[in-house]
N, C-alpha and C. Protein backbone atom coordinates (compact mmCIF):
# COMPACT_ATOMS: atom_id res chain seq x y z
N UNK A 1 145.76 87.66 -14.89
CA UNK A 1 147.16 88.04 -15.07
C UNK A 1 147.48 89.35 -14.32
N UNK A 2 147.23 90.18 -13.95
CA UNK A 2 147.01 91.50 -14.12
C UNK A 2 147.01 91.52 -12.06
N UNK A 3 146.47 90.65 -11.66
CA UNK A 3 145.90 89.93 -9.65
C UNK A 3 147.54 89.38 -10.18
N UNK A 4 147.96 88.48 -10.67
CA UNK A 4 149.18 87.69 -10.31
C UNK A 4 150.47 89.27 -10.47
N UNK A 5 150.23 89.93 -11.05
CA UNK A 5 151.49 90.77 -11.13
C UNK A 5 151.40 91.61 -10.45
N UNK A 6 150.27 92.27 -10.01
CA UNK A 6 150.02 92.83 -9.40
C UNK A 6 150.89 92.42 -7.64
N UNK A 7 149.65 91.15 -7.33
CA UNK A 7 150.59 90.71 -6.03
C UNK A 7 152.47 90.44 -5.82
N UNK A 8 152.65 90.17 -7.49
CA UNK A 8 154.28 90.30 -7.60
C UNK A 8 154.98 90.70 -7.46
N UNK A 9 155.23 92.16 -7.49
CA UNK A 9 155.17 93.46 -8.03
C UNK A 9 154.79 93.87 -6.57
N UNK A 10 153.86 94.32 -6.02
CA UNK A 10 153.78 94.86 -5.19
C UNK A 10 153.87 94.05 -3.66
N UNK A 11 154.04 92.93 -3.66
CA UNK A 11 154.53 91.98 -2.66
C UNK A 11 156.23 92.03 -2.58
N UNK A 12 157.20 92.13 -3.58
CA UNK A 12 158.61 92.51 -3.64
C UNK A 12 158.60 93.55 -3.15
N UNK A 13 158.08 94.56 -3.61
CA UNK A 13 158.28 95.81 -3.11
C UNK A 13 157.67 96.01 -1.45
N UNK A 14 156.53 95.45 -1.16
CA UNK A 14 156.83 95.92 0.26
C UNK A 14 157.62 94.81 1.26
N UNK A 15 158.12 93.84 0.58
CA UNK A 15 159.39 93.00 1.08
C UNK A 15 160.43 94.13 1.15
N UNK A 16 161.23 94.87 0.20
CA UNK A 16 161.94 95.83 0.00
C UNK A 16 162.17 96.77 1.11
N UNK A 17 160.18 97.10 1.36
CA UNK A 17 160.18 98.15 2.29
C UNK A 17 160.32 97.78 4.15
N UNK A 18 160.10 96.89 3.77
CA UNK A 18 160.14 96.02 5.48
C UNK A 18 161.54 95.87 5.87
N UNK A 19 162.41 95.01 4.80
CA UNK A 19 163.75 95.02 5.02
C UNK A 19 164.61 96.49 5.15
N UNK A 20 163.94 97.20 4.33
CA UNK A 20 164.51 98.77 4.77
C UNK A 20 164.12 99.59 6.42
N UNK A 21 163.29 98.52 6.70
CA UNK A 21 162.75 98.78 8.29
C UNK A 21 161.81 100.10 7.90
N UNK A 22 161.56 100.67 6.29
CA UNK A 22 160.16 101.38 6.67
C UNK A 22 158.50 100.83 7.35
N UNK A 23 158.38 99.61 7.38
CA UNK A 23 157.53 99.33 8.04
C UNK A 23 157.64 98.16 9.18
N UNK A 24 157.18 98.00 9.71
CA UNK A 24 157.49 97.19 10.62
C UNK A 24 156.38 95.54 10.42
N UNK A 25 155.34 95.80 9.69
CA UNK A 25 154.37 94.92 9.21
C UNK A 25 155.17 94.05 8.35
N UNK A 26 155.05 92.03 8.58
CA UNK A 26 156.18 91.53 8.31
C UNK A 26 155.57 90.91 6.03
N UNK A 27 156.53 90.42 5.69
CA UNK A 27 155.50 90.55 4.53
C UNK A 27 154.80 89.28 4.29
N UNK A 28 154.60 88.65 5.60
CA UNK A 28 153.71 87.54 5.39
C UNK A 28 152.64 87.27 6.20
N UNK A 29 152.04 88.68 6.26
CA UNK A 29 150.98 89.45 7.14
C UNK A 29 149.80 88.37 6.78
N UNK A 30 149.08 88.50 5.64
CA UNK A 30 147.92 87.91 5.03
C UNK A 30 148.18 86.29 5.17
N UNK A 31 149.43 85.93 5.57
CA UNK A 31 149.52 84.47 5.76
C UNK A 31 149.30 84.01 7.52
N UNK A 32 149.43 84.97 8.49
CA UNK A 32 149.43 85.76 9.95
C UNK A 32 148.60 84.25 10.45
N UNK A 33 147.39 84.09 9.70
CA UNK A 33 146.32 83.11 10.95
C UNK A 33 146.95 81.88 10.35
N UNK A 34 147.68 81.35 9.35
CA UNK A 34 147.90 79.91 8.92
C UNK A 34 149.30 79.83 9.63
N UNK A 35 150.28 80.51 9.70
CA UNK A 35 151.24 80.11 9.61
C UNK A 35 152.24 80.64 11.66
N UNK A 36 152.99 80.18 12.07
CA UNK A 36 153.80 80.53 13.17
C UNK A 36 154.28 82.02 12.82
N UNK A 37 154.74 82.72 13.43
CA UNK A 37 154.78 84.57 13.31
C UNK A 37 156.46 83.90 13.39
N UNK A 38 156.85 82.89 14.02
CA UNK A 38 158.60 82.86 14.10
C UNK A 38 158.76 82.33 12.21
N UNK A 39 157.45 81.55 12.05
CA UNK A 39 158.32 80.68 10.77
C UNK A 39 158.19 82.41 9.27
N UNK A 40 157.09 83.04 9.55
CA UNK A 40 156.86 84.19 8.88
C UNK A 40 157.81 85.08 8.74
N UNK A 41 159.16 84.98 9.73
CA UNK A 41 160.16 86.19 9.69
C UNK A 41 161.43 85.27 9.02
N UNK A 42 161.24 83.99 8.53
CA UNK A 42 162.55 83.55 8.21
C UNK A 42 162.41 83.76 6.81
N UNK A 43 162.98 83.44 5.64
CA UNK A 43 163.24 83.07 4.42
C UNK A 43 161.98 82.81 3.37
N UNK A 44 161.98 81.80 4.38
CA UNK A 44 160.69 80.79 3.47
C UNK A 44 159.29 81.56 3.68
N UNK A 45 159.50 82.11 4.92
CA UNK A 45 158.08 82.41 5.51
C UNK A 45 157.87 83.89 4.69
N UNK A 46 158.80 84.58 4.38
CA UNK A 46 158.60 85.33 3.37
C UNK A 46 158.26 85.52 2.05
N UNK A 47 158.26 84.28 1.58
CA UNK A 47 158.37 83.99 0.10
C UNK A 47 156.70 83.40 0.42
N UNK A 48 156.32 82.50 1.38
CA UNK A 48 155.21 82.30 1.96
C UNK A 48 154.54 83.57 1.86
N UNK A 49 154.86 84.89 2.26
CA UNK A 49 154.22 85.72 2.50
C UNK A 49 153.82 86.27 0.72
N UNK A 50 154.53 86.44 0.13
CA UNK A 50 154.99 86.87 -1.01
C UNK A 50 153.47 86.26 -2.27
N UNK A 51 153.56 84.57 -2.15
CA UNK A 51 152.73 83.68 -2.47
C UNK A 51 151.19 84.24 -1.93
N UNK A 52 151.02 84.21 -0.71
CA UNK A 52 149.82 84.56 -0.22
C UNK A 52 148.95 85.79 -1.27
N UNK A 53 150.28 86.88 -0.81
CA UNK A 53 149.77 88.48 -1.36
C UNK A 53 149.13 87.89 -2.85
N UNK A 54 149.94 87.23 -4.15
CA UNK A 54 150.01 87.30 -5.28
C UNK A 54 148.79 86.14 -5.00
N UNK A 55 148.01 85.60 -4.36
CA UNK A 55 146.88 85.11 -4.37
C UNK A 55 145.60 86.12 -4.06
N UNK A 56 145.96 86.40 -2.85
CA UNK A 56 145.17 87.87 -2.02
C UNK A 56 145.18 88.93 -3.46
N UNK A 57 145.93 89.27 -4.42
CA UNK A 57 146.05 90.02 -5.69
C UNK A 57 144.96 89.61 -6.34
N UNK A 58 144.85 88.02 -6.81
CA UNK A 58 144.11 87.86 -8.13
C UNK A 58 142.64 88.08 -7.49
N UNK A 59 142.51 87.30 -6.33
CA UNK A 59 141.45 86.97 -5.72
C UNK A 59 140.72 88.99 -5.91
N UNK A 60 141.29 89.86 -5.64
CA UNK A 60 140.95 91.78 -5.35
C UNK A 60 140.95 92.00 -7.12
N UNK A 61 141.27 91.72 -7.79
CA UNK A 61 141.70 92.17 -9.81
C UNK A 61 140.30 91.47 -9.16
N UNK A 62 140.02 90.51 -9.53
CA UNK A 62 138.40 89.98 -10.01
C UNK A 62 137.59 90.65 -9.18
N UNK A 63 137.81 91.16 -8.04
CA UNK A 63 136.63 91.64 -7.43
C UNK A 63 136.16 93.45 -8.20
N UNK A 64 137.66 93.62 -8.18
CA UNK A 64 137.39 94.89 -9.18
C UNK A 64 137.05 94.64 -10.66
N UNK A 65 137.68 93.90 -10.91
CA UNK A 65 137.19 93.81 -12.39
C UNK A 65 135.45 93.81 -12.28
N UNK A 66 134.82 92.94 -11.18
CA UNK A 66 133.58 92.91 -11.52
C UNK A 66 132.49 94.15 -11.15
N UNK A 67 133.15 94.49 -9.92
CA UNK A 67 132.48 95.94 -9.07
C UNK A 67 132.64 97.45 -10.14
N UNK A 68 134.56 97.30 -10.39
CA UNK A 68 134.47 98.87 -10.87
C UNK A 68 135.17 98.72 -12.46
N UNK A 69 135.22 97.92 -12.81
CA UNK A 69 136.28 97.79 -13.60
C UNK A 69 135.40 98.58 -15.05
N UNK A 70 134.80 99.12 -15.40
CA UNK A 70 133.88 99.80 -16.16
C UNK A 70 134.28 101.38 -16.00
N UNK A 71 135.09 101.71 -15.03
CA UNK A 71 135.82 102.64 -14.19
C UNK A 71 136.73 103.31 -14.99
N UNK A 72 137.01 104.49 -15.43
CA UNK A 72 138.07 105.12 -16.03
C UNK A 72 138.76 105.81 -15.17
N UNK A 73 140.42 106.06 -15.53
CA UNK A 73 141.22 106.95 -14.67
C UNK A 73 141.42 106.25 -13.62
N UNK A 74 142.47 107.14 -12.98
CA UNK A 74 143.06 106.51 -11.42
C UNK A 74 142.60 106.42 -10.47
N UNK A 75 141.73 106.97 -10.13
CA UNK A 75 140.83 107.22 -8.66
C UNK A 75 139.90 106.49 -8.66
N UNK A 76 139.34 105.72 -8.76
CA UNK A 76 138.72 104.50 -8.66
C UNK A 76 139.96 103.09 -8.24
N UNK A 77 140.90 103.16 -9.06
CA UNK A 77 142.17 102.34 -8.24
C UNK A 77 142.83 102.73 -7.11
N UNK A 78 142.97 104.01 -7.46
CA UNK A 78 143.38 104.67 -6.20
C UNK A 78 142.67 104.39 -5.15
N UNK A 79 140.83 104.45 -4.80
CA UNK A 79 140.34 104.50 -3.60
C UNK A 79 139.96 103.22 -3.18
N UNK A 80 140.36 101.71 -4.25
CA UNK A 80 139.82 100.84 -3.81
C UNK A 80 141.55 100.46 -3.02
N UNK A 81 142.25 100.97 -3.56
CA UNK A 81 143.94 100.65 -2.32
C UNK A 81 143.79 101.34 -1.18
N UNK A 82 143.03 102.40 -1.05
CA UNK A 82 143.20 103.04 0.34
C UNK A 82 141.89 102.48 1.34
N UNK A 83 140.54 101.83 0.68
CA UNK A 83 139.76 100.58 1.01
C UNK A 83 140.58 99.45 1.52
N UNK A 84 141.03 98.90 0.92
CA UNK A 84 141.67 97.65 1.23
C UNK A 84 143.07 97.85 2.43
N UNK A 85 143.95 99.13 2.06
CA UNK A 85 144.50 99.65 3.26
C UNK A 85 143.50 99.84 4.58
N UNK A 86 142.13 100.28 4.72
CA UNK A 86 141.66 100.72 5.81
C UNK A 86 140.89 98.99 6.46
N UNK A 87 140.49 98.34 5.63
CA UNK A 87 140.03 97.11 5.88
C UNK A 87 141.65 96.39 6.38
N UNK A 88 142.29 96.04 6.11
CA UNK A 88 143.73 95.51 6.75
C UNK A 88 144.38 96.17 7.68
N UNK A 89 143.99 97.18 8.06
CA UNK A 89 144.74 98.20 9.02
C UNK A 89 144.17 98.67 10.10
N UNK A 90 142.34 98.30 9.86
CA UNK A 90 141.33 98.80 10.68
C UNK A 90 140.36 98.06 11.21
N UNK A 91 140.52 97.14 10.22
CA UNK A 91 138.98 96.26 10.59
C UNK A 91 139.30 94.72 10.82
N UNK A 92 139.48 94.41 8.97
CA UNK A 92 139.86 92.82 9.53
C UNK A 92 141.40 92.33 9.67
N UNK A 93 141.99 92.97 9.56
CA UNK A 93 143.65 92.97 9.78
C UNK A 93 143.79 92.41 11.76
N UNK A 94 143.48 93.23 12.86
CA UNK A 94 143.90 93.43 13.77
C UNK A 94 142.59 92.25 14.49
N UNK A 95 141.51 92.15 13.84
CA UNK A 95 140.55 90.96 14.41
C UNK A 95 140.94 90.09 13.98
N UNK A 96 141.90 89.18 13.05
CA UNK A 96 142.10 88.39 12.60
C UNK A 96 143.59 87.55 13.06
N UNK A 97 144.20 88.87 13.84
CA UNK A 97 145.47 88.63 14.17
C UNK A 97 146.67 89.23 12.72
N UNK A 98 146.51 89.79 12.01
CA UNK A 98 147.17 89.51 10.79
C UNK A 98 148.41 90.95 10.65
N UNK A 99 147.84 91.79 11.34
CA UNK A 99 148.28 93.48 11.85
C UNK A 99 148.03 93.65 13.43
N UNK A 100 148.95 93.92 13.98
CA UNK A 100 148.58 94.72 15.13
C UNK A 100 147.35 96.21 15.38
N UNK A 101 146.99 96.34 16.04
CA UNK A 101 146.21 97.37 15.85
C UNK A 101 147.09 99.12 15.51
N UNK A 102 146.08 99.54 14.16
CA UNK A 102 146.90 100.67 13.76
C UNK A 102 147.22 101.67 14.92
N UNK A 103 147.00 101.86 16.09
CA UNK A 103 147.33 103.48 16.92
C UNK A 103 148.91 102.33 17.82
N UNK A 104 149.17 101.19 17.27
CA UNK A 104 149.97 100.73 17.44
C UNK A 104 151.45 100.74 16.85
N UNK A 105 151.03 100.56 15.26
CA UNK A 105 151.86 100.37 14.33
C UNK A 105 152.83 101.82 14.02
N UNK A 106 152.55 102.89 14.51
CA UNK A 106 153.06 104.02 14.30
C UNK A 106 153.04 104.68 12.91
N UNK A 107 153.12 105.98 12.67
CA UNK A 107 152.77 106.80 11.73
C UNK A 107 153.25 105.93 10.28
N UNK A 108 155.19 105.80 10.65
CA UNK A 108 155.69 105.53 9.54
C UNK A 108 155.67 104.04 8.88
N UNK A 109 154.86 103.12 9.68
CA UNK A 109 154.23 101.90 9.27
C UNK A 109 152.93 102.31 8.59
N UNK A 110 151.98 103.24 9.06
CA UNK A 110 150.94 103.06 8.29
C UNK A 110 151.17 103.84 7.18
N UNK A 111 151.99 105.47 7.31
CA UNK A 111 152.20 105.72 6.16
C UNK A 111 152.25 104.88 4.93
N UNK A 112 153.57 104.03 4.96
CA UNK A 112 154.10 103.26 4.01
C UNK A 112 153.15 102.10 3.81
N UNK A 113 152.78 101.60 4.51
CA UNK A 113 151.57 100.70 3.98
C UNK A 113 150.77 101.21 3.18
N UNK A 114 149.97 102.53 3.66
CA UNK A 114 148.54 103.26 2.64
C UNK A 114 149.34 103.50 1.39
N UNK A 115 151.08 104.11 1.74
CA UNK A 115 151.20 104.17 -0.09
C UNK A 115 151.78 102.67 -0.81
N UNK A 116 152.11 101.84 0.00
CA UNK A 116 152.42 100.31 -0.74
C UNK A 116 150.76 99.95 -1.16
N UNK A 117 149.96 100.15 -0.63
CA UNK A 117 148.31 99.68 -1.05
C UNK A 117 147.77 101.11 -2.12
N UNK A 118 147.84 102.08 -2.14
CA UNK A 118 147.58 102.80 -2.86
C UNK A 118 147.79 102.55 -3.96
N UNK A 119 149.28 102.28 -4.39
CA UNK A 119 150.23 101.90 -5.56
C UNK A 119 150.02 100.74 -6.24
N UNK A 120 149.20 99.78 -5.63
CA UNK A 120 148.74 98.42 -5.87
C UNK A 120 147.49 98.80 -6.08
N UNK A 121 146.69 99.39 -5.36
CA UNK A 121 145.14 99.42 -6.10
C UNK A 121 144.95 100.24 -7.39
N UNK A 122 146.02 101.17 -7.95
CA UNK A 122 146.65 101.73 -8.78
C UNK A 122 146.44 100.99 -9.51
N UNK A 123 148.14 100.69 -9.53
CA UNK A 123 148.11 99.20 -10.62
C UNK A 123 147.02 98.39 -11.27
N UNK A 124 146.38 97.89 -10.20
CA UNK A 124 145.08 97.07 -10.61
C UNK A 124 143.98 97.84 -11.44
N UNK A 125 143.82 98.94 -10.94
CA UNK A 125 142.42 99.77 -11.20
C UNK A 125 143.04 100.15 -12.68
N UNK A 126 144.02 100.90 -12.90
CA UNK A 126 144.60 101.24 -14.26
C UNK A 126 144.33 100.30 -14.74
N UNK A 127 145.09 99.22 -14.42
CA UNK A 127 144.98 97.93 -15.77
C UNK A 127 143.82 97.46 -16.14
N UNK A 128 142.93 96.98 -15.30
CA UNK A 128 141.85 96.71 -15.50
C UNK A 128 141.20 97.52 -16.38
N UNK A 129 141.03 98.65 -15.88
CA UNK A 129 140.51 100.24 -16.78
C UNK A 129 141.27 99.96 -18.53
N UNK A 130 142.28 100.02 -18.81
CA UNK A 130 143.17 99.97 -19.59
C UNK A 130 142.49 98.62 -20.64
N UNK A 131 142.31 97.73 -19.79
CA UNK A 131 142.02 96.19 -20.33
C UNK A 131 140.52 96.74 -20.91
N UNK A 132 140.02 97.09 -20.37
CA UNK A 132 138.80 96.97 -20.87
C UNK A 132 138.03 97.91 -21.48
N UNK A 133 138.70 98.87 -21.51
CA UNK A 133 138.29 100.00 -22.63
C UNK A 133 139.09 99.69 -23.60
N UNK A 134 140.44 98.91 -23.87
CA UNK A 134 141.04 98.78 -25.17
C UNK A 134 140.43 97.76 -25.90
N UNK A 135 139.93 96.94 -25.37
CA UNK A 135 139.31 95.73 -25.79
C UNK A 135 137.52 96.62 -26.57
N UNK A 136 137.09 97.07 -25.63
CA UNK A 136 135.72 97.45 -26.17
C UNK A 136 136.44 98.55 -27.09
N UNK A 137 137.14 99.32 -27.29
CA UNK A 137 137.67 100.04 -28.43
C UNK A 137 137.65 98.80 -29.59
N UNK A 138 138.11 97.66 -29.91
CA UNK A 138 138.35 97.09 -30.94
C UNK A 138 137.30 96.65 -31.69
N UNK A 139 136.47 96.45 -30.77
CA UNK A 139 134.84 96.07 -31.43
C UNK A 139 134.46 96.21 -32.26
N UNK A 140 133.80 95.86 -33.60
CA UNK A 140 133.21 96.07 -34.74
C UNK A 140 132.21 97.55 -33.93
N UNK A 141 132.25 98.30 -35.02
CA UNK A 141 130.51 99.73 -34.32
C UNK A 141 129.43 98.91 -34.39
N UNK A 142 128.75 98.07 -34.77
CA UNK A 142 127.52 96.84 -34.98
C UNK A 142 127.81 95.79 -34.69
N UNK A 143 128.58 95.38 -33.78
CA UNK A 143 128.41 94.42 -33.11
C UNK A 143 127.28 93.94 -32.22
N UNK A 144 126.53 93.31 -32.16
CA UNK A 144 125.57 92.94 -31.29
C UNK A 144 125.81 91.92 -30.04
């Protein structure tokens, strides 16, 4: 739950930010190798894009949940969004076709990307954190 709202939530919002022309990255980036780059800028291809992210979401919640999710506080969410910003922006983003290469994209594209991914690995890392210390809070003290 937590991967689906996440991608929801933070897939609207950098729809928001694209249409505001703060970034120039379209929001159906992660859909880039399946789909035509003309059908990606229309309507559908956005909502396409939208779908992808809120998959690309659940698929990153489970990976954290399993890696850090034992993790308290923000900075552990925090550094796995600016991870996943540098992997999409640096590594497999621009080999994949999915981003142009970052000394491309200009300051105020990557800016706004590292804080649209920051804000999302946020999200995730809190909740997760949140989920699972409230849950082990409820525990019987002798539980085995």
């Amino acid at each position: 739950m937590i991967g689906f709202y996440a991608g929801l939530i933070w897939s609207v919002f950098h729809w928001l930010v694209y249409v505001l022309k703060f970034t120039a990255v379209i929001p159906g980036y992660l859909a880039e190798p399946f789909f035509r780059r003309s059908f990606l800028q229309t309507w559908w291809g956005h909502l396409t894009g939208i779908v992808f992210f809120i998959l690309f979401s659940i698929a990153a919640a489970l990976l954290y949940w399993m890696l850090l999710g034992r993790l308290r506080g923000p900075w552990p969410g925090i550094i796995y969004g600016v991870l996943w910003w540098g992997v999409m922006f640096y590594a497999l983003g621009p080999l994949s076709g999915m981003t142009s290469p970052a000394p491309r994209l200009g300051w105020n594209t990557l800016m706004t990307e590292l804080c649209v991914h920051v804000l999302w690995g946020l999200f995730i890392g809190y909740s997760i954190a949140f989920e699972f210390h409230d849950e082990a809070s409820r525990e019987p003290l002798k539980a085995q």
